[in-house]
PDB file of N, CA and C in Angstrom:
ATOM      1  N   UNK A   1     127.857 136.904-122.882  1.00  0.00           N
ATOM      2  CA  UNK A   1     128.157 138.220-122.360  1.00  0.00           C
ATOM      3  C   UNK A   1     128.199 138.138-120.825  1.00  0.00           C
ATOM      4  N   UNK A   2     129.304 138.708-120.404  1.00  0.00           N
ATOM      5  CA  UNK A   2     129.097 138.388-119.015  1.00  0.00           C
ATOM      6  C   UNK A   2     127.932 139.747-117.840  1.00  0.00           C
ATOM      7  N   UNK A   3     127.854 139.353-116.707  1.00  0.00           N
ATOM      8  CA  UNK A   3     126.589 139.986-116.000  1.00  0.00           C
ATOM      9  C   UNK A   3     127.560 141.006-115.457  1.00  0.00           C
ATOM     10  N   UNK A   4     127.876 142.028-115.635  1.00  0.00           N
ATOM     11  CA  UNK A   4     128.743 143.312-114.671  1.00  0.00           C
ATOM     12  C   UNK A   4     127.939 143.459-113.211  1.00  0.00           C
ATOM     13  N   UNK A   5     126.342 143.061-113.234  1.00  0.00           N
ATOM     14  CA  UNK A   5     125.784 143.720-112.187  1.00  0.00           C
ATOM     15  C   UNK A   5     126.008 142.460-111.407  1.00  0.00           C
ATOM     16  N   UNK A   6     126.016 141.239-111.756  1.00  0.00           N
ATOM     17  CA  UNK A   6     125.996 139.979-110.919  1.00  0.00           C
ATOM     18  C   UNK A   6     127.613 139.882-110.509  1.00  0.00           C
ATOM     19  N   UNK A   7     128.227 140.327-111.224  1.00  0.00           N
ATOM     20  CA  UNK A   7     129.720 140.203-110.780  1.00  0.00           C
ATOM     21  C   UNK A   7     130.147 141.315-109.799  1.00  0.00           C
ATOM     22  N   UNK A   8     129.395 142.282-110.138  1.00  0.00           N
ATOM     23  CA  UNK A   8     129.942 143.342-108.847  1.00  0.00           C
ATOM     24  C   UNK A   8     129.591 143.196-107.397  1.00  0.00           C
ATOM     25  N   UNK A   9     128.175 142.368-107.367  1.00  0.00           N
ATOM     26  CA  UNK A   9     127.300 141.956-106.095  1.00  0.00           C
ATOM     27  C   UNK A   9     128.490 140.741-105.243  1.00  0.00           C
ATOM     28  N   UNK A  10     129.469 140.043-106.222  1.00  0.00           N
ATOM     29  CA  UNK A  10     130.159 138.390-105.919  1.00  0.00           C
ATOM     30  C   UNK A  10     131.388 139.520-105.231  1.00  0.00           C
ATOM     31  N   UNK A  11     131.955 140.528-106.071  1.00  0.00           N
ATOM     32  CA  UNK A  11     133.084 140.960-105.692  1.00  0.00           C
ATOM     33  C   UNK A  11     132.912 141.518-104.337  1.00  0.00           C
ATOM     34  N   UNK A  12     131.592 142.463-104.185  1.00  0.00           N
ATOM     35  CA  UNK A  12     131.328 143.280-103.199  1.00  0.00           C
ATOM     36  C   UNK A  12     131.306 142.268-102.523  1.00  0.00           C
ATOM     37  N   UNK A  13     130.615 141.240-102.319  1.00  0.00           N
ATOM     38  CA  UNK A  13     130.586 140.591-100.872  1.00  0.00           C
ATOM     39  C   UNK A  13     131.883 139.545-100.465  1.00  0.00           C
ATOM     40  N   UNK A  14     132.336 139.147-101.521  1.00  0.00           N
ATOM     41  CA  UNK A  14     133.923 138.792-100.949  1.00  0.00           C
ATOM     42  C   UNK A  14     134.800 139.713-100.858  1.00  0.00           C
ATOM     43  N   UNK A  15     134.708 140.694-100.664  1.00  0.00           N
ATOM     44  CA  UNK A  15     135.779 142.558-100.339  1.00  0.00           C
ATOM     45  C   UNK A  15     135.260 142.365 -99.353  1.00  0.00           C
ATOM     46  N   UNK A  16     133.844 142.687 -98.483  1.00  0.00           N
ATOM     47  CA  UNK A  16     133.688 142.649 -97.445  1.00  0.00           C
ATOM     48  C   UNK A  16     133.950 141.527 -96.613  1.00  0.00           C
ATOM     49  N   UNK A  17     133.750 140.229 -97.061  1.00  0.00           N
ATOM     50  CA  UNK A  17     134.039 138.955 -95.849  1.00  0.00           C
ATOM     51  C   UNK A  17     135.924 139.491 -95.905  1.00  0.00           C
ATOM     52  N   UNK A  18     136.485 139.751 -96.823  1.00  0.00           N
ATOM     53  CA  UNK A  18     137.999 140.100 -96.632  1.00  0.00           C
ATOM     54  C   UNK A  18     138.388 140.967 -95.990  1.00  0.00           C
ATOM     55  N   UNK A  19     137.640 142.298 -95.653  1.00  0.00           N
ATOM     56  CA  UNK A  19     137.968 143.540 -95.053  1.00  0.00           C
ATOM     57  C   UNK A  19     136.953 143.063 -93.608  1.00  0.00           C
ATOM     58  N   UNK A  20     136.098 141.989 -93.295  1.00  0.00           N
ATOM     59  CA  UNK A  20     135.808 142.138 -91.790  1.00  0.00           C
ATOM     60  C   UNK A  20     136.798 141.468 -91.340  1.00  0.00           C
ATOM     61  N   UNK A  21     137.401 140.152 -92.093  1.00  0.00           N
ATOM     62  CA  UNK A  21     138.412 139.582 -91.524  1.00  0.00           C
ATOM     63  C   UNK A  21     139.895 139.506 -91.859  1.00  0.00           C
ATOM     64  N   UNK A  22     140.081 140.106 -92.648  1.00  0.00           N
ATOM     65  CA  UNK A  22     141.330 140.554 -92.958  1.00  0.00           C
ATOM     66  C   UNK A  22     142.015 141.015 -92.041  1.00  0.00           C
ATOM     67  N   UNK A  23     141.701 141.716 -90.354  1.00  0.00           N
ATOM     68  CA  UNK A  23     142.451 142.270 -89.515  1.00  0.00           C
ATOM     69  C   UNK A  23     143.138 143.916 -90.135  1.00  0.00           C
ATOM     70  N   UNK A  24     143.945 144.139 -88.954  1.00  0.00           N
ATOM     71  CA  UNK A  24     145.037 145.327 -88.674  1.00  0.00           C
ATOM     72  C   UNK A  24     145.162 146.010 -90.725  1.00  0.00           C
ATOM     73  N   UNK A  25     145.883 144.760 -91.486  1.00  0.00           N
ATOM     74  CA  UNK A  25     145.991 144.878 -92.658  1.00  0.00           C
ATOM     75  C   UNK A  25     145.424 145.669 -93.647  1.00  0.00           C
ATOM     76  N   UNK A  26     143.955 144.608 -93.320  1.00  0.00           N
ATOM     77  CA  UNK A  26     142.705 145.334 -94.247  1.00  0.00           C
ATOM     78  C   UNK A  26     142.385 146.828 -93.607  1.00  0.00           C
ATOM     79  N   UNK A  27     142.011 146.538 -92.536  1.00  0.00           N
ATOM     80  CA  UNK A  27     141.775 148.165 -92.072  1.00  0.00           C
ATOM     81  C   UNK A  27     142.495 149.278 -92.417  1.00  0.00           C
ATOM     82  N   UNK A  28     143.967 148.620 -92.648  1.00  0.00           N
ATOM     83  CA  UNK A  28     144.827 149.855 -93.497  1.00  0.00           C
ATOM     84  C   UNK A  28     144.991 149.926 -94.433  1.00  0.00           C
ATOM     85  N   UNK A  29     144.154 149.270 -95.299  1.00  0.00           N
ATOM     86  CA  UNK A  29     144.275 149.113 -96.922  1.00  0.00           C
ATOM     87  C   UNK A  29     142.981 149.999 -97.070  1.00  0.00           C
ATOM     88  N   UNK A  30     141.726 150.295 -96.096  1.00  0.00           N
ATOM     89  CA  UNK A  30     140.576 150.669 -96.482  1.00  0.00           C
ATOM     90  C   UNK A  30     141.281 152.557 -95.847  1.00  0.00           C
ATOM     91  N   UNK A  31     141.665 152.595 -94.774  1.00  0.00           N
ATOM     92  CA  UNK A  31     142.555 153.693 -94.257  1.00  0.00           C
ATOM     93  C   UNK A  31     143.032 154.157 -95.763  1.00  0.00           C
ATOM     94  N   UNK A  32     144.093 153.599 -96.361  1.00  0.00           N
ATOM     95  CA  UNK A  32     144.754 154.301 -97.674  1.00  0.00           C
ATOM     96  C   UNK A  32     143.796 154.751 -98.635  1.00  0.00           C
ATOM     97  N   UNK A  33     142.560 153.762 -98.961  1.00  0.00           N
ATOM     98  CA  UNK A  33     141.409 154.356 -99.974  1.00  0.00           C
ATOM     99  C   UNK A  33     141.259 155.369 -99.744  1.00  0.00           C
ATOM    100  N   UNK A  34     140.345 155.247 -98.536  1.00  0.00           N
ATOM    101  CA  UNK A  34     140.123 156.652 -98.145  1.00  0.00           C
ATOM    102  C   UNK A  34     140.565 157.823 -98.303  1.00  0.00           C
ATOM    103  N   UNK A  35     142.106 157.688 -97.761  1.00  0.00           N
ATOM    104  CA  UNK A  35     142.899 158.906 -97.962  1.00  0.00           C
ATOM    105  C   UNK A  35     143.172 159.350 -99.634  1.00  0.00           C
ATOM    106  N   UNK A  36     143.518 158.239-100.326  1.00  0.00           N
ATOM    107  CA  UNK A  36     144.025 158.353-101.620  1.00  0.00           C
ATOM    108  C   UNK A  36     142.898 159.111-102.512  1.00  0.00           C
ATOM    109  N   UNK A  37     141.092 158.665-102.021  1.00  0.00           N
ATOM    110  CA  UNK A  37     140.476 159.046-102.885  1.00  0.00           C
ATOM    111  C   UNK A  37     139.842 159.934-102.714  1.00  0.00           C
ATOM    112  N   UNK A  38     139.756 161.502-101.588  1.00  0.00           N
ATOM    113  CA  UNK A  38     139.319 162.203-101.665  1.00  0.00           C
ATOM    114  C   UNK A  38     139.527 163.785-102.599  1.00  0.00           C
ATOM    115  N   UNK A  39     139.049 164.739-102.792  1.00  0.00           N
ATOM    116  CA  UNK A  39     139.204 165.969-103.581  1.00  0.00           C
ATOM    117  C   UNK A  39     140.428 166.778-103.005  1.00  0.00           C
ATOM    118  N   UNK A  40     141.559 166.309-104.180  1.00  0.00           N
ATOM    119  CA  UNK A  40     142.394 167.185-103.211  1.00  0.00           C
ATOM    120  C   UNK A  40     142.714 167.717-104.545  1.00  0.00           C
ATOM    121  N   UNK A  41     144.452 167.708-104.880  1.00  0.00           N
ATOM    122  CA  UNK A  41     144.510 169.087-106.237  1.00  0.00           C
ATOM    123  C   UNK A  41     144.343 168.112-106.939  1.00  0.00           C
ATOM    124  N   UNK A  42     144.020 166.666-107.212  1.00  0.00           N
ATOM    125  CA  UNK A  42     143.245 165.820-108.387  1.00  0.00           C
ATOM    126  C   UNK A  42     142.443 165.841-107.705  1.00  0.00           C
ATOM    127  N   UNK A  43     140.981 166.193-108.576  1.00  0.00           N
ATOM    128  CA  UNK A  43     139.496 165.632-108.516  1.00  0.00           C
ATOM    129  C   UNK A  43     139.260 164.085-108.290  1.00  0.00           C
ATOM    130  N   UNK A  44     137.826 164.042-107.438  1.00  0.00           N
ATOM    131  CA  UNK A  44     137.900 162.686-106.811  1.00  0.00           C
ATOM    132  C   UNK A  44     137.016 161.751-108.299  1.00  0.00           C
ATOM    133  N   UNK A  45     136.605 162.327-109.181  1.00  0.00           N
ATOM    134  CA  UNK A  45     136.077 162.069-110.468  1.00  0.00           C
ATOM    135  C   UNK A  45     137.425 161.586-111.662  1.00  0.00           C
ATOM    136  N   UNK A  46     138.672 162.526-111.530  1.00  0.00           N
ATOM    137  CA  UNK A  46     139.689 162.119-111.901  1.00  0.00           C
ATOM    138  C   UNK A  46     140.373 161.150-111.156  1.00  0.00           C
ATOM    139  N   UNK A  47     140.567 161.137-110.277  1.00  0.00           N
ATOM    140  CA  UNK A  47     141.162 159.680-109.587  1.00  0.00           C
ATOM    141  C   UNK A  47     140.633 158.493-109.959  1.00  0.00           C
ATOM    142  N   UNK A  48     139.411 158.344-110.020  1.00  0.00           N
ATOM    143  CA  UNK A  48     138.691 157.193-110.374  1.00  0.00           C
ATOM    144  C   UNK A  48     139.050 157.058-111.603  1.00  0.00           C
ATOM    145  N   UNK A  49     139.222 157.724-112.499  1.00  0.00           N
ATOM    146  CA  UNK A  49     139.270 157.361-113.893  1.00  0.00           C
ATOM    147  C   UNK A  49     140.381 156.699-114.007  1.00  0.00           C
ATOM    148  N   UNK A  50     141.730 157.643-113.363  1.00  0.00           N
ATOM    149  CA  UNK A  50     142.986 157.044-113.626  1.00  0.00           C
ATOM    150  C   UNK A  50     143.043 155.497-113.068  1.00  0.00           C
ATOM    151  N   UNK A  51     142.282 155.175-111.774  1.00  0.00           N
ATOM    152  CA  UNK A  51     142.153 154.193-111.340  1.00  0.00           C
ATOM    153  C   UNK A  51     141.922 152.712-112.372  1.00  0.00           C
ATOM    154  N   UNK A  52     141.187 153.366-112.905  1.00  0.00           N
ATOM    155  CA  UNK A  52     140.117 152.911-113.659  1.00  0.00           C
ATOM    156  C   UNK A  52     141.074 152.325-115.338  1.00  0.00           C
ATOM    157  N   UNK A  53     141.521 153.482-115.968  1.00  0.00           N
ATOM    158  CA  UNK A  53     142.683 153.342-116.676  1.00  0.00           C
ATOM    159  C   UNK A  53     143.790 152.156-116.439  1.00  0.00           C
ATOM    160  N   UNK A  54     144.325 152.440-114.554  1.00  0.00           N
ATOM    161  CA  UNK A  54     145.241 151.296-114.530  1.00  0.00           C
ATOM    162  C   UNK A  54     144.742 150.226-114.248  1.00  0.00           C
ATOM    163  N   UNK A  55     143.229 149.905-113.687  1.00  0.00           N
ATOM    164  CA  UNK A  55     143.337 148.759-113.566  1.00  0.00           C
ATOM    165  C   UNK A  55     142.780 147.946-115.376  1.00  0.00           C
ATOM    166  N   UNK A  56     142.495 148.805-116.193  1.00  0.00           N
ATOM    167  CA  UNK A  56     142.067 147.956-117.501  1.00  0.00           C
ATOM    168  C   UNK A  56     143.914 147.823-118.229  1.00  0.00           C
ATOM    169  N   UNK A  57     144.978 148.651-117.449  1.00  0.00           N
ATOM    170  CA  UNK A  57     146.334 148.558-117.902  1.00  0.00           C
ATOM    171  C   UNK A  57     147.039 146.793-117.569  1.00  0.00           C
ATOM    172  N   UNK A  58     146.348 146.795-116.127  1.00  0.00           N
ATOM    173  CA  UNK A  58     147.025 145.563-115.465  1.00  0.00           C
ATOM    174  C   UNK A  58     146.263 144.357-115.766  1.00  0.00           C
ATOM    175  N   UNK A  59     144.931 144.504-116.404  1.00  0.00           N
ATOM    176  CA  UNK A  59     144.113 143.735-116.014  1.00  0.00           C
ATOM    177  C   UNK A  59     143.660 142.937-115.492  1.00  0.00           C
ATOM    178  N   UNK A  60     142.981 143.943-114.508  1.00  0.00           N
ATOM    179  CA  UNK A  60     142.442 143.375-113.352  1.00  0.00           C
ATOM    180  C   UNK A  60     140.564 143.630-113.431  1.00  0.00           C
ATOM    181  N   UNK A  61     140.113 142.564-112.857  1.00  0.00           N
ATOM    182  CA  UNK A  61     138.624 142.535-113.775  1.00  0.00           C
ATOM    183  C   UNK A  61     137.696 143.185-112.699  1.00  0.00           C
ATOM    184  N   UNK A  62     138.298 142.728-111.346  1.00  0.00           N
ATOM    185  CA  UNK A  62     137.768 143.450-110.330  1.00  0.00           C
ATOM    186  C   UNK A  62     137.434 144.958-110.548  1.00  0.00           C
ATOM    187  N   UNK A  63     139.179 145.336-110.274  1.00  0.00           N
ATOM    188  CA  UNK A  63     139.302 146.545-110.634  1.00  0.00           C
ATOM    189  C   UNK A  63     138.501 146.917-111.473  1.00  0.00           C
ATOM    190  N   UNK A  64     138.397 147.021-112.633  1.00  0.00           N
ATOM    191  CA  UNK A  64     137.433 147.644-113.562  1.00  0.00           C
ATOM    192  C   UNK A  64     135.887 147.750-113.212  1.00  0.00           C
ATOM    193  N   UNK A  65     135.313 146.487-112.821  1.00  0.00           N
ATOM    194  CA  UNK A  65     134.037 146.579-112.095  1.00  0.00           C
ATOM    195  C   UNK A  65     133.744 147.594-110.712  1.00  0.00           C
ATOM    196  N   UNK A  66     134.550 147.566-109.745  1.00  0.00           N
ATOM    197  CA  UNK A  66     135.013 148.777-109.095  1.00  0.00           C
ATOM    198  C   UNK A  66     134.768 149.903-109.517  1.00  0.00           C
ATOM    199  N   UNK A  67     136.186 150.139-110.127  1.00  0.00           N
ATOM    200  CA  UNK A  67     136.535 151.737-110.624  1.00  0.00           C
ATOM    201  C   UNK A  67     135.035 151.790-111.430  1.00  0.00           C
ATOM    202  N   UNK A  68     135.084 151.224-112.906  1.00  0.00           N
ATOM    203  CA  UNK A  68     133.549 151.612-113.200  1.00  0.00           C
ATOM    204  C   UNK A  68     132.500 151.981-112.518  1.00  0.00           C
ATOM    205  N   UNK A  69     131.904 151.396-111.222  1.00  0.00           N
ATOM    206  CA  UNK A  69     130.995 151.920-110.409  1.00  0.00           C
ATOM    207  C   UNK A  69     131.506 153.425-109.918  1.00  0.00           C
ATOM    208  N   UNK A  70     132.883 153.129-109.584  1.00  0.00           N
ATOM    209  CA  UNK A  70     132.806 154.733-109.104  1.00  0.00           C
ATOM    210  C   UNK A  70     132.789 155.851-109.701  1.00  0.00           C
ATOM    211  N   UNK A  71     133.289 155.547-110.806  1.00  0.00           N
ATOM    212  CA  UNK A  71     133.281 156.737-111.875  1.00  0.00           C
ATOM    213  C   UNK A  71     131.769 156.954-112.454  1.00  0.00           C
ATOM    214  N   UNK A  72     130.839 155.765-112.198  1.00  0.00           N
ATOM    215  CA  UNK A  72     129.435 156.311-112.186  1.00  0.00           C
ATOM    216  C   UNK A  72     129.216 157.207-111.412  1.00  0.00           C
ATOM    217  N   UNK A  73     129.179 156.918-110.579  1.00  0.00           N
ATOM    218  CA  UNK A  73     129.493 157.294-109.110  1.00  0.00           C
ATOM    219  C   UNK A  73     129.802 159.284-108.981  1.00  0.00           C
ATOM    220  N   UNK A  74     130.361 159.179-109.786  1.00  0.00           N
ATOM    221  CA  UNK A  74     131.167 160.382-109.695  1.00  0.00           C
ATOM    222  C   UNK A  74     131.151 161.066-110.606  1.00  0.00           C
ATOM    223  N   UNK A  75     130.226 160.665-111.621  1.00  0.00           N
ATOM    224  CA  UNK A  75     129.668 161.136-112.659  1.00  0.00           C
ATOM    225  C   UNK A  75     130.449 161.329-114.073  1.00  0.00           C
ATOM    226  N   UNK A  76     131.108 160.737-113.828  1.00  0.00           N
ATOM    227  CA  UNK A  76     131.742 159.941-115.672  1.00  0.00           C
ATOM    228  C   UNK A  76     131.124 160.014-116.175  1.00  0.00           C
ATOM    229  N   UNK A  77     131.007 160.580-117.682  1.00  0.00           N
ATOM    230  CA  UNK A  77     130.224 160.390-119.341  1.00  0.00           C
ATOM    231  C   UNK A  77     130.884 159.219-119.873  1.00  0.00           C
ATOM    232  N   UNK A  78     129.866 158.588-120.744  1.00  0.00           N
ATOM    233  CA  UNK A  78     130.868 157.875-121.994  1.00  0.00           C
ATOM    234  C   UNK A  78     131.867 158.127-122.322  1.00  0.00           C
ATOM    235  N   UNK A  79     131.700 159.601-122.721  1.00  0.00           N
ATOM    236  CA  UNK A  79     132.342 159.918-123.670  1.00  0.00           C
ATOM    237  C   UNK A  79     134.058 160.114-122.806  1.00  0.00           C
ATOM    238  N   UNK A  80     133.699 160.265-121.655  1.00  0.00           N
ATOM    239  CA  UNK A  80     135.203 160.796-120.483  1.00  0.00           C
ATOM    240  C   UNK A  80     135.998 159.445-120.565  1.00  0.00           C
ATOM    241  N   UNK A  81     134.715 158.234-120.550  1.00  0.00           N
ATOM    242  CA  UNK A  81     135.449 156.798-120.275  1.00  0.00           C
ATOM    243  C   UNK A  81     135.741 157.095-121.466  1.00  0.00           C
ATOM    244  N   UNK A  82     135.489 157.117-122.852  1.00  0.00           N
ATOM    245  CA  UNK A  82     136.056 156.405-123.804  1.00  0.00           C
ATOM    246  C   UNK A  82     137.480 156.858-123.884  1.00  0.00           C
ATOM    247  N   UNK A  83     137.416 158.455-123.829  1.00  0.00           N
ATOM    248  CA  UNK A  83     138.761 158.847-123.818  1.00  0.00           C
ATOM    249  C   UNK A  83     139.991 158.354-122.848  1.00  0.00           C
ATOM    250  N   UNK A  84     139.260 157.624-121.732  1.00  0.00           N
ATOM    251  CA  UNK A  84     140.548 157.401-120.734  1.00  0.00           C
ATOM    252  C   UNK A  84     140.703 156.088-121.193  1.00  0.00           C
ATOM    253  N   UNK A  85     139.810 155.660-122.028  1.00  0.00           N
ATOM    254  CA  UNK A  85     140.142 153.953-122.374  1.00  0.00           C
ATOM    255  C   UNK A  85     141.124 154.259-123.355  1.00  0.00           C
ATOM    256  N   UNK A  86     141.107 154.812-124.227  1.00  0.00           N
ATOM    257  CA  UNK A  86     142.550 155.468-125.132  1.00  0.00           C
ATOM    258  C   UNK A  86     143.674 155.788-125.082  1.00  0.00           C
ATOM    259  N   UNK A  87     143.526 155.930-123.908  1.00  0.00           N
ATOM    260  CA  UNK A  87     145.194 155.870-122.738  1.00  0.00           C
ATOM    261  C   UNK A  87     145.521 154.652-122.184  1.00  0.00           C
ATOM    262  N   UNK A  88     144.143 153.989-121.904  1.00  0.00           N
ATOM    263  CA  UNK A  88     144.511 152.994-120.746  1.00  0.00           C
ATOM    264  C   UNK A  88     145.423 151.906-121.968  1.00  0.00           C
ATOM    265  N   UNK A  89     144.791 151.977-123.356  1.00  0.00           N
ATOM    266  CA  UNK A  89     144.946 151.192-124.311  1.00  0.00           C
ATOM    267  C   UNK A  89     146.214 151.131-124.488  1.00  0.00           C
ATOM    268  N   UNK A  90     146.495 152.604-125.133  1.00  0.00           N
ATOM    269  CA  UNK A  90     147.684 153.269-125.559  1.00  0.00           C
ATOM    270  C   UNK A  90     149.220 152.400-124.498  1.00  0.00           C
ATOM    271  N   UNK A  91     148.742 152.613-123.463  1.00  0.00           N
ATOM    272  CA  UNK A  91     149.544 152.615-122.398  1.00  0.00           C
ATOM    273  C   UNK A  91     149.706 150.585-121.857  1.00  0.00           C
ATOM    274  N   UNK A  92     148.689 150.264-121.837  1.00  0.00           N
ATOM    275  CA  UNK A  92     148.766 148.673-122.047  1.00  0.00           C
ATOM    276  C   UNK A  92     148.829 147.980-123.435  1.00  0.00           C
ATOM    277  N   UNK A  93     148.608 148.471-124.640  1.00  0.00           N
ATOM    278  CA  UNK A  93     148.986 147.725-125.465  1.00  0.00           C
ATOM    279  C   UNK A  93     147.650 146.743-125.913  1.00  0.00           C
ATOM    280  N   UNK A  94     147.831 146.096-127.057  1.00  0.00           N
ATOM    281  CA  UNK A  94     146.716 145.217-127.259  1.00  0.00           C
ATOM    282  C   UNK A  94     145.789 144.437-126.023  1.00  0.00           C
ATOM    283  N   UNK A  95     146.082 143.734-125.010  1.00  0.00           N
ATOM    284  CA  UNK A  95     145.794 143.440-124.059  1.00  0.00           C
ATOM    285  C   UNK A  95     144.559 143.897-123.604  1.00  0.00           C
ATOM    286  N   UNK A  96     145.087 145.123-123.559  1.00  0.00           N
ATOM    287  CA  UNK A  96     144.566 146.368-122.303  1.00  0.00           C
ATOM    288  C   UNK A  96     142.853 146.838-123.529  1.00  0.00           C
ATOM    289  N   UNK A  97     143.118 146.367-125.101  1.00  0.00           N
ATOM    290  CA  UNK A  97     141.867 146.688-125.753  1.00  0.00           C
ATOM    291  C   UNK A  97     140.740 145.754-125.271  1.00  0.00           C
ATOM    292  N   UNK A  98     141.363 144.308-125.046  1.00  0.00           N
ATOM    293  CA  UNK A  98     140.154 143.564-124.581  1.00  0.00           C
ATOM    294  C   UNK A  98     139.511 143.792-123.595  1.00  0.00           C
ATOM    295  N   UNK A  99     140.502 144.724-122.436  1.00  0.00           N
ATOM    296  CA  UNK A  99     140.064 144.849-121.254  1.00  0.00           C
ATOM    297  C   UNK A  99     139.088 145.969-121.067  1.00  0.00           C
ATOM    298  N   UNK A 100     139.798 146.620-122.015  1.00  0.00           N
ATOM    299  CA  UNK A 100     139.048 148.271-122.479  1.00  0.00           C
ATOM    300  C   UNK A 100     137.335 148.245-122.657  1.00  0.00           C
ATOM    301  N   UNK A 101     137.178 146.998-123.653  1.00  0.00           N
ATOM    302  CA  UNK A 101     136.217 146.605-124.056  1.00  0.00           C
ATOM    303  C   UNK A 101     134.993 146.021-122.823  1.00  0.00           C
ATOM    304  N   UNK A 102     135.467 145.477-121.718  1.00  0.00           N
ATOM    305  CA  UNK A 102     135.219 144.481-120.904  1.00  0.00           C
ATOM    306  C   UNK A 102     134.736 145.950-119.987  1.00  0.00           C
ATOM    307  N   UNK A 103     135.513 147.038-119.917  1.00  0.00           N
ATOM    308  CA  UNK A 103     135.187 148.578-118.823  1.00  0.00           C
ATOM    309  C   UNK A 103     134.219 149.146-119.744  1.00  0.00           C
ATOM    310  N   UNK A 104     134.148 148.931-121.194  1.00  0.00           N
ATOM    311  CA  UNK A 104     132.743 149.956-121.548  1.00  0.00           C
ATOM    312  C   UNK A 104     131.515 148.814-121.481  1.00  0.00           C
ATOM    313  N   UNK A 105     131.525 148.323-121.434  1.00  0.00           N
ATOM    314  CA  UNK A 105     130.260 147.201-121.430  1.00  0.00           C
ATOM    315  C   UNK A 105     129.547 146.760-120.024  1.00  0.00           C
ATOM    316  N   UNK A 106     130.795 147.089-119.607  1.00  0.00           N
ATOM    317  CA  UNK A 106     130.422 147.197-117.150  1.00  0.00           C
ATOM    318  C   UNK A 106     129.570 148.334-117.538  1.00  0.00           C
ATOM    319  N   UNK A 107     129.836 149.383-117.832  1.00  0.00           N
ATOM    320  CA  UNK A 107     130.137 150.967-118.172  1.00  0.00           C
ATOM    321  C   UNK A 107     128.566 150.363-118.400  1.00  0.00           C
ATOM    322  N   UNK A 108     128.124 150.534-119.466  1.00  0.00           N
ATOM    323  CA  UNK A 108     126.853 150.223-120.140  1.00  0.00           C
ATOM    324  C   UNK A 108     125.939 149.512-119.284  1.00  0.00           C
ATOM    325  N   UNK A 109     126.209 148.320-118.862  1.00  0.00           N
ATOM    326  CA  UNK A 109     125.622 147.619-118.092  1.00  0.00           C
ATOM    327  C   UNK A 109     125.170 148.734-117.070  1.00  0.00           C
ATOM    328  N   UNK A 110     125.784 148.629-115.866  1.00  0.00           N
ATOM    329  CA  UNK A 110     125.643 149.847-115.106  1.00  0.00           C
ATOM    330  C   UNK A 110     124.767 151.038-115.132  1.00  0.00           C
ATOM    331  N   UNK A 111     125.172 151.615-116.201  1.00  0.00           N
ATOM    332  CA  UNK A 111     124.562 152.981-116.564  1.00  0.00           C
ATOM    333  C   UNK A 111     123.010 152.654-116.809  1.00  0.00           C
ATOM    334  N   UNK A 112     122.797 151.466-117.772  1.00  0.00           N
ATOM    335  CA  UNK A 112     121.248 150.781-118.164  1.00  0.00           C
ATOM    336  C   UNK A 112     120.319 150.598-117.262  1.00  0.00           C
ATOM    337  N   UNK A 113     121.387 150.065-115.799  1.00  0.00           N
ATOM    338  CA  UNK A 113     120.107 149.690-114.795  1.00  0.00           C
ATOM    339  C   UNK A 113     119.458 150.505-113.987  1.00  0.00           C
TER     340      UNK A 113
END
C-alpha cells in the first residue's frame, strides 16, 4: 500500500525546490493558482474537486495527492469525493478507476491522521 502522507511530504518539497528556482515561470504558474483558486461564482471547495476529478482523469499521481489535501482542506466529505470520483471515472474510463481508487485511499489516509 503506498504512504499518501510520505508521498505528499517528497512532492511538497520538490514543488518547492521547483517554485524557488524555477524563476519568472514558476512565479507565474503560482500567480495563476492563486487566481484560478479563489471563491468566485465556483466555490473554492468546488474547484478543488473538479481539480481533483481531472487530475484522477489524466492521471496524474501528484495531482491527486494535491487536490486531495485540498479538498480536505476545504472540507470535502467522502461521500462528495466519492461522487466526483464517478465522474472523474465516467469521464476517464477504466484507467481513471485505478486512479479513482489511488484518490480515495490518499482521501483515507489523510483524513486518519
Amino acid at each position: 500500500m503506498t504512504d499518501y502522507l510520505a508521498l505528499e511530504k517528497d512532492y511538497v518539497a520538490r514543488s518547492g525546490r521547483l517554485g524557488r528556482d524555477g524563476g519568472e515561470v514558476m512565479k507565474a504558474f503560482r500567480a495563476l493558482v492563486r487566481a484560478a483558486g479563489g471563491d468566485t461564482a465556483i466555490s473554492h471547495k468546488t474547484k478543488e474537486l473538479i481539480a481533483l476529478a481531472i487530475g484522477v482523469a489524466i492521471r496524474c499521481e501528484g495531482c491527486i495527492v494535491f487536490h486531495t489535501r485540498a479538498c480536505i482542506k476545504a472540507g470535502v466529505s467522502r461521500e462528495e469525493l466519492l461522487d466526483m470520483l464517478g465522474i472523474a471515472v465516467e469521464m476517464g474510463g477504466g484507467p481513471s478507476s485505478v486512479y479513482g481508487a489511488q484518490a480515495l485511499e490518499c482521501f483515507d489516509q489523510m483524513t486518519a491522521a
